[in-house]
N, C-alpha and C. Protein backbone atom coordinates (compact mmCIF):
# COMPACT_ATOMS: atom_id res chain seq x y z
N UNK A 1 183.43 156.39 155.81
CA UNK A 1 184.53 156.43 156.77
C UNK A 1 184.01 155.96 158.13
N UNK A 2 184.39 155.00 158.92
CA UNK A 2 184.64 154.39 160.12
C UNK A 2 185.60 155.06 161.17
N UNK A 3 185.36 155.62 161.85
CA UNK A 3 186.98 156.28 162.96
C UNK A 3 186.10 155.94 164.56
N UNK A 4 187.29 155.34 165.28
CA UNK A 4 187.08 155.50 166.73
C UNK A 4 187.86 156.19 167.58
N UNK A 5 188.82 155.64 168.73
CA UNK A 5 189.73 156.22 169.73
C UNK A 5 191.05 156.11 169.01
N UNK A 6 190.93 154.89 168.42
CA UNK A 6 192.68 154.68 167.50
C UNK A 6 192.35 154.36 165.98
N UNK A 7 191.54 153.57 165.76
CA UNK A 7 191.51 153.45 164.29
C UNK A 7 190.44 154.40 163.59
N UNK A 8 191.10 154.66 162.07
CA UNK A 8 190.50 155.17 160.83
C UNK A 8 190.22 154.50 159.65
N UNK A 9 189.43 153.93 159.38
CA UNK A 9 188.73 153.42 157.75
C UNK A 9 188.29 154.18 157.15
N UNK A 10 189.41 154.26 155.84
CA UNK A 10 188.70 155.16 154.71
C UNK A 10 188.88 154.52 153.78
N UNK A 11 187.54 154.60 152.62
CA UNK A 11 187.20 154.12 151.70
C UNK A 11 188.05 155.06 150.56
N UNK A 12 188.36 154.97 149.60
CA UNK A 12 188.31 155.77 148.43
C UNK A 12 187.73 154.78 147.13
N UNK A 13 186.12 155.53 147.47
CA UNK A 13 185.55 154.79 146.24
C UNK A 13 185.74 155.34 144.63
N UNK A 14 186.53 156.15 144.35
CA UNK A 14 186.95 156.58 142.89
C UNK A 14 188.53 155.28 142.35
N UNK A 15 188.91 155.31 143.44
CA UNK A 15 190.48 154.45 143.22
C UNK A 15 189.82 152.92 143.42
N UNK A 16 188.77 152.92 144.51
CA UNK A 16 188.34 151.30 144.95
C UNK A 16 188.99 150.92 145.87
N UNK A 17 189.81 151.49 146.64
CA UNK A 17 190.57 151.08 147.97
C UNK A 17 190.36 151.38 148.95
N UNK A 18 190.49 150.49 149.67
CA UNK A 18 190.36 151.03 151.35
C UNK A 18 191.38 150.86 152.28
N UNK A 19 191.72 151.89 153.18
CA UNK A 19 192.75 152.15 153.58
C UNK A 19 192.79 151.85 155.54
N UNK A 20 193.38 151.47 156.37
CA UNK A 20 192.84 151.28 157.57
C UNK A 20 194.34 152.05 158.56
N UNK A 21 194.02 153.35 159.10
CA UNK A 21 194.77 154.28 160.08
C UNK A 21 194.98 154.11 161.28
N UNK A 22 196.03 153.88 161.67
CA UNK A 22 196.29 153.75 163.44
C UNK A 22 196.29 155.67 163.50
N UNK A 23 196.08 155.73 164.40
CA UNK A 23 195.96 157.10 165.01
C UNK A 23 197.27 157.21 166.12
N UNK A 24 197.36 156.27 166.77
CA UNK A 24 198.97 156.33 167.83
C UNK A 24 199.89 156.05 166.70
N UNK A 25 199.92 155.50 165.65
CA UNK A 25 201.77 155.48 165.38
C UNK A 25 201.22 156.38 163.99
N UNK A 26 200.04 157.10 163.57
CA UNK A 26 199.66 157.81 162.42
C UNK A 26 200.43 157.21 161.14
N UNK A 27 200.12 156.18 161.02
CA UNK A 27 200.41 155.01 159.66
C UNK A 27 199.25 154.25 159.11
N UNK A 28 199.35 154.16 158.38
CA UNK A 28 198.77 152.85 157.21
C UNK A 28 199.39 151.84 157.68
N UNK A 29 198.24 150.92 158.54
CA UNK A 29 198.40 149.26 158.90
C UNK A 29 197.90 147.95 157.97
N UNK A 30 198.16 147.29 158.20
CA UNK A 30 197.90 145.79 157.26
C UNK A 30 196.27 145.15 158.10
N UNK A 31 196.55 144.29 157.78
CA UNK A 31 194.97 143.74 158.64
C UNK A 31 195.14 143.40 160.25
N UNK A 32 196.76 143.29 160.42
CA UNK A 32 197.10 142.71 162.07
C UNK A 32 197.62 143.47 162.51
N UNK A 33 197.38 145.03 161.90
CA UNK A 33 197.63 146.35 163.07
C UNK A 33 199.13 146.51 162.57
N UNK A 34 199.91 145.70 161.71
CA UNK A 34 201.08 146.43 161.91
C UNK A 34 201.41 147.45 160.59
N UNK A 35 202.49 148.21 160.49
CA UNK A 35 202.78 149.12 159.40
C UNK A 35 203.31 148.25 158.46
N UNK A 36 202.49 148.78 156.84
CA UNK A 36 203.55 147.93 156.41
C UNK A 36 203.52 149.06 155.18
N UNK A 37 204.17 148.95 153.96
CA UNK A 37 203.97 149.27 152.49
C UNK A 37 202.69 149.67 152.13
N UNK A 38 202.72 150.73 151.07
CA UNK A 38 201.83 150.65 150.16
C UNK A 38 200.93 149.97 149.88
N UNK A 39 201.50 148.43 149.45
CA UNK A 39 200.59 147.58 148.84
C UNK A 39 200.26 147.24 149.52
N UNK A 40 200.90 146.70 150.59
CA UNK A 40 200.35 145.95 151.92
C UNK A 40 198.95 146.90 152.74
N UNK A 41 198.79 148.16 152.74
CA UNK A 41 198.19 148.47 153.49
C UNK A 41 196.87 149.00 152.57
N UNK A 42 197.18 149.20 151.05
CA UNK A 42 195.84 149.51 150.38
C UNK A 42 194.94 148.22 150.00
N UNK A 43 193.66 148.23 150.03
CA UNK A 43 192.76 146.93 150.21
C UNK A 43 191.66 147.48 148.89
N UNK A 44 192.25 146.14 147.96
CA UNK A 44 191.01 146.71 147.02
C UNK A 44 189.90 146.46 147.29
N UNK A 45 188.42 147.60 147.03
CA UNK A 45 187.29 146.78 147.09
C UNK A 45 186.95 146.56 145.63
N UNK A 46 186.42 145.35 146.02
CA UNK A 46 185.91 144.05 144.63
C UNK A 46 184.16 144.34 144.71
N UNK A 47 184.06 144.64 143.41
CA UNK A 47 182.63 144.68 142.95
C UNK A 47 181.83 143.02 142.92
N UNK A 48 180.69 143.41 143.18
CA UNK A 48 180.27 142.48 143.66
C UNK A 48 180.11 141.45 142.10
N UNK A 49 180.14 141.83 140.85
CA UNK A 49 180.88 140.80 139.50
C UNK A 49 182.01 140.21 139.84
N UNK A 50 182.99 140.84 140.85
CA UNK A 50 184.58 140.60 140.67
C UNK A 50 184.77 139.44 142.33
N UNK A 51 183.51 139.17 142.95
CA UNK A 51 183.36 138.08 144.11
C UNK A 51 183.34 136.73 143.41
């Protein structure tokens, strides 16, 4: 896990996703800060076979 003044990175290495938290609007953001969905905001991580 990564956290500063506004953002949160959390890994969940059992599922393989990583998840990235605004702390002011307390949402799940996309990669350009904004809110979006589910899918949009969970980030699979790829094993390094699956690069």
């Amino acid at each position: 896990m990564f956290e500063n003044a506004r953002w949160r990175i959390d890994a969940d290495m059992v599922a393989g996703y990583l998840r990235i938290y605004d702390k002011r609007t307390k949402k799940n953001v996309k990669l350009n800060g904004l809110p979006g969905s589910n899918k949009e905001t969970h980030f699979k991580i790829l094993k390094r076979r699956e690069m």
